[in-house]
C-alpha atoms as a PDB file:
ATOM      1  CA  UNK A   1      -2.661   1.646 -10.644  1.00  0.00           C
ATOM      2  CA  UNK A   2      -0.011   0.055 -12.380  1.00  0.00           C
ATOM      3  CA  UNK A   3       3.790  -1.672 -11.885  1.00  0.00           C
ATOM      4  CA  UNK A   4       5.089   1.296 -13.664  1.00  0.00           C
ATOM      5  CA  UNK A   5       3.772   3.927 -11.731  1.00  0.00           C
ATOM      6  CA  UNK A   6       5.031   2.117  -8.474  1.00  0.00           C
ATOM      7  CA  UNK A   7       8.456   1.797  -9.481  1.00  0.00           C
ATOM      8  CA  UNK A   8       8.869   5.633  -9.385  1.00  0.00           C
ATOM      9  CA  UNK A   9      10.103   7.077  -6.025  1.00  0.00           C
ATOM     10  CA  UNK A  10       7.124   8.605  -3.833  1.00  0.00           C
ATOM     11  CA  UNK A  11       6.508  12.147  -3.986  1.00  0.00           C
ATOM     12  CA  UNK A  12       8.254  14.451  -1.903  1.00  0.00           C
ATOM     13  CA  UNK A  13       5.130  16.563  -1.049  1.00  0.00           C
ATOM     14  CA  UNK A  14       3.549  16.756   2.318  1.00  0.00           C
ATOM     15  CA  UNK A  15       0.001  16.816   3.208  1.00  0.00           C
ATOM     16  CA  UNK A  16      -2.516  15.787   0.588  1.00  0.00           C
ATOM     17  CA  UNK A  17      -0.599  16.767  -2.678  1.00  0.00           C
ATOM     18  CA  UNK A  18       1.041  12.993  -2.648  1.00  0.00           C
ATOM     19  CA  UNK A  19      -3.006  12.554  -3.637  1.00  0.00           C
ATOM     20  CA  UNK A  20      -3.612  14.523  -6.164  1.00  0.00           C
ATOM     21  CA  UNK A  21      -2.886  14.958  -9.908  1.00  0.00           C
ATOM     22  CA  UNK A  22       0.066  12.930 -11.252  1.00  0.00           C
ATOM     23  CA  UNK A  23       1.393  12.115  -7.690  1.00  0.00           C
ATOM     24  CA  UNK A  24      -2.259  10.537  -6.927  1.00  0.00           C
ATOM     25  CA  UNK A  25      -0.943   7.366  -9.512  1.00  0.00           C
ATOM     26  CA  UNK A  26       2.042   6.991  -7.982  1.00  0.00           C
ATOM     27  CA  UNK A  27       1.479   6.911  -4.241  1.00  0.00           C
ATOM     28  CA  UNK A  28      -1.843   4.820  -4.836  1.00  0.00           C
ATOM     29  CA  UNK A  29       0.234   2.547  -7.229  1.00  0.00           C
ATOM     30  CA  UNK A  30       2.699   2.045  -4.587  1.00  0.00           C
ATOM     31  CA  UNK A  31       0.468   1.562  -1.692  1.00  0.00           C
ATOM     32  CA  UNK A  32      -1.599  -0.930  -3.737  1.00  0.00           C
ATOM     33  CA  UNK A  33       1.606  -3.092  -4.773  1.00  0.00           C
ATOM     34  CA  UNK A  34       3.237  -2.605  -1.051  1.00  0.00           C
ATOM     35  CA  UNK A  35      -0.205  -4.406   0.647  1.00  0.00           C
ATOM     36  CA  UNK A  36      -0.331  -7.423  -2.532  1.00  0.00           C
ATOM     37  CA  UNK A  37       3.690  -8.029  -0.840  1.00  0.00           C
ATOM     38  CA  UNK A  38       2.350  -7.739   2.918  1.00  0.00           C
ATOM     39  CA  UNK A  39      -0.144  -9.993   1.970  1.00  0.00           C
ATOM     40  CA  UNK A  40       1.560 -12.555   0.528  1.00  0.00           C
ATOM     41  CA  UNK A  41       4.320 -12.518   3.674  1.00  0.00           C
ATOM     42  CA  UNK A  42       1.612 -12.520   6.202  1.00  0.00           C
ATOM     43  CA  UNK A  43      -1.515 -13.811   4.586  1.00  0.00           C
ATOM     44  CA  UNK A  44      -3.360 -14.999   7.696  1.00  0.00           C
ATOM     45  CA  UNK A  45      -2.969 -11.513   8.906  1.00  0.00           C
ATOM     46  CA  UNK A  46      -3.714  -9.304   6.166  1.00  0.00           C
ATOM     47  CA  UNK A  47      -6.417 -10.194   3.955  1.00  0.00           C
ATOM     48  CA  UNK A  48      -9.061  -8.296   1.532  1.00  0.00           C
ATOM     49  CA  UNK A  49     -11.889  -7.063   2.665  1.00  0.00           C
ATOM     50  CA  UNK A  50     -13.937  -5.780  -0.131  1.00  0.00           C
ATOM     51  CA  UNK A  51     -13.016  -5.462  -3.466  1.00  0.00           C
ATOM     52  CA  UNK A  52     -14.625  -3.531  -6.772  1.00  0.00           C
ATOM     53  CA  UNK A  53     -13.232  -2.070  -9.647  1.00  0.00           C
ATOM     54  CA  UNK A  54     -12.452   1.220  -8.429  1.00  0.00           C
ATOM     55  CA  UNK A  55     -11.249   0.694  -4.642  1.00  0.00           C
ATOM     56  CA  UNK A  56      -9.754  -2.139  -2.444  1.00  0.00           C
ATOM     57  CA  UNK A  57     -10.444  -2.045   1.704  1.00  0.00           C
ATOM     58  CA  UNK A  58      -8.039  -4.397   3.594  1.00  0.00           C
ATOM     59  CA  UNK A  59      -8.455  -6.263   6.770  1.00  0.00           C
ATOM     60  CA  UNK A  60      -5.349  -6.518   9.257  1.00  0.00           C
ATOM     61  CA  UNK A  61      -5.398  -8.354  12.742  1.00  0.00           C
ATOM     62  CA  UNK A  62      -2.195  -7.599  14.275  1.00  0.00           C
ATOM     63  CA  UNK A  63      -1.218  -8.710  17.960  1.00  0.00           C
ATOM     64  CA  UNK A  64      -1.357  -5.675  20.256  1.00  0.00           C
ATOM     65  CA  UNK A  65       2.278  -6.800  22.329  1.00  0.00           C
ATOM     66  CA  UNK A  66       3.550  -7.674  19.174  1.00  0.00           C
ATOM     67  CA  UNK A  67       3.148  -5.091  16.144  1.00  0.00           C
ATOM     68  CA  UNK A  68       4.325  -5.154  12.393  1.00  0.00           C
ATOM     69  CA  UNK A  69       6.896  -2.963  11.370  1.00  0.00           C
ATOM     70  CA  UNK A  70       5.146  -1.389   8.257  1.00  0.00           C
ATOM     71  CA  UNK A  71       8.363   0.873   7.280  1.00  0.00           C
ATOM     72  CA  UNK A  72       9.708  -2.508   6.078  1.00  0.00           C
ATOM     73  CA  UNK A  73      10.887  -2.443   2.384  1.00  0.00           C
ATOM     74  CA  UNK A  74       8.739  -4.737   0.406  1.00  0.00           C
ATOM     75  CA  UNK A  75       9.881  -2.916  -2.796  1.00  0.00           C
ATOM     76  CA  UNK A  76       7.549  -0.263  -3.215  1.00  0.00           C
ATOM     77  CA  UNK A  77       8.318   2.062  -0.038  1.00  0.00           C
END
């Protein structure tokens, strides 16, 4: 993952192609970069729940009568 490869526009592929080869970089990239903003607007809500190198598993508690709009532009969607 990298800034870089966030900055460029998500795929236009459906299905699972936005995850594979070269598009795999860009949609994780972007996905990555879009929860660090969520996170940092909402951090009581959102917050990491395990961490390594290679993958990153987040935690959200949202109110049921009350639910986040995650089409919001943070930048990277």
């Amino acid at each position: 993952m990298s800034e870089e490869q966030a900055q460029q526009p998500l795929p236009e592929n459906s299905g699972l192609s936005a995850y594979s080869g070269v598009n795999r970089s860009v949609t994780m990239s972007r996905m990555y970069y879009w929860a660090q903003k969520f996170m940092e607007l909402y951090p009581n809500e959102m917050k990491v729940y395990y961490e390594n190198d290679r993958f990153v598993c987040y935690y959200l508690e949202q109110n049921v009568y009350r639910l986040y709009n995650f089409a919001i532009d943070y930048g990277y969607n």
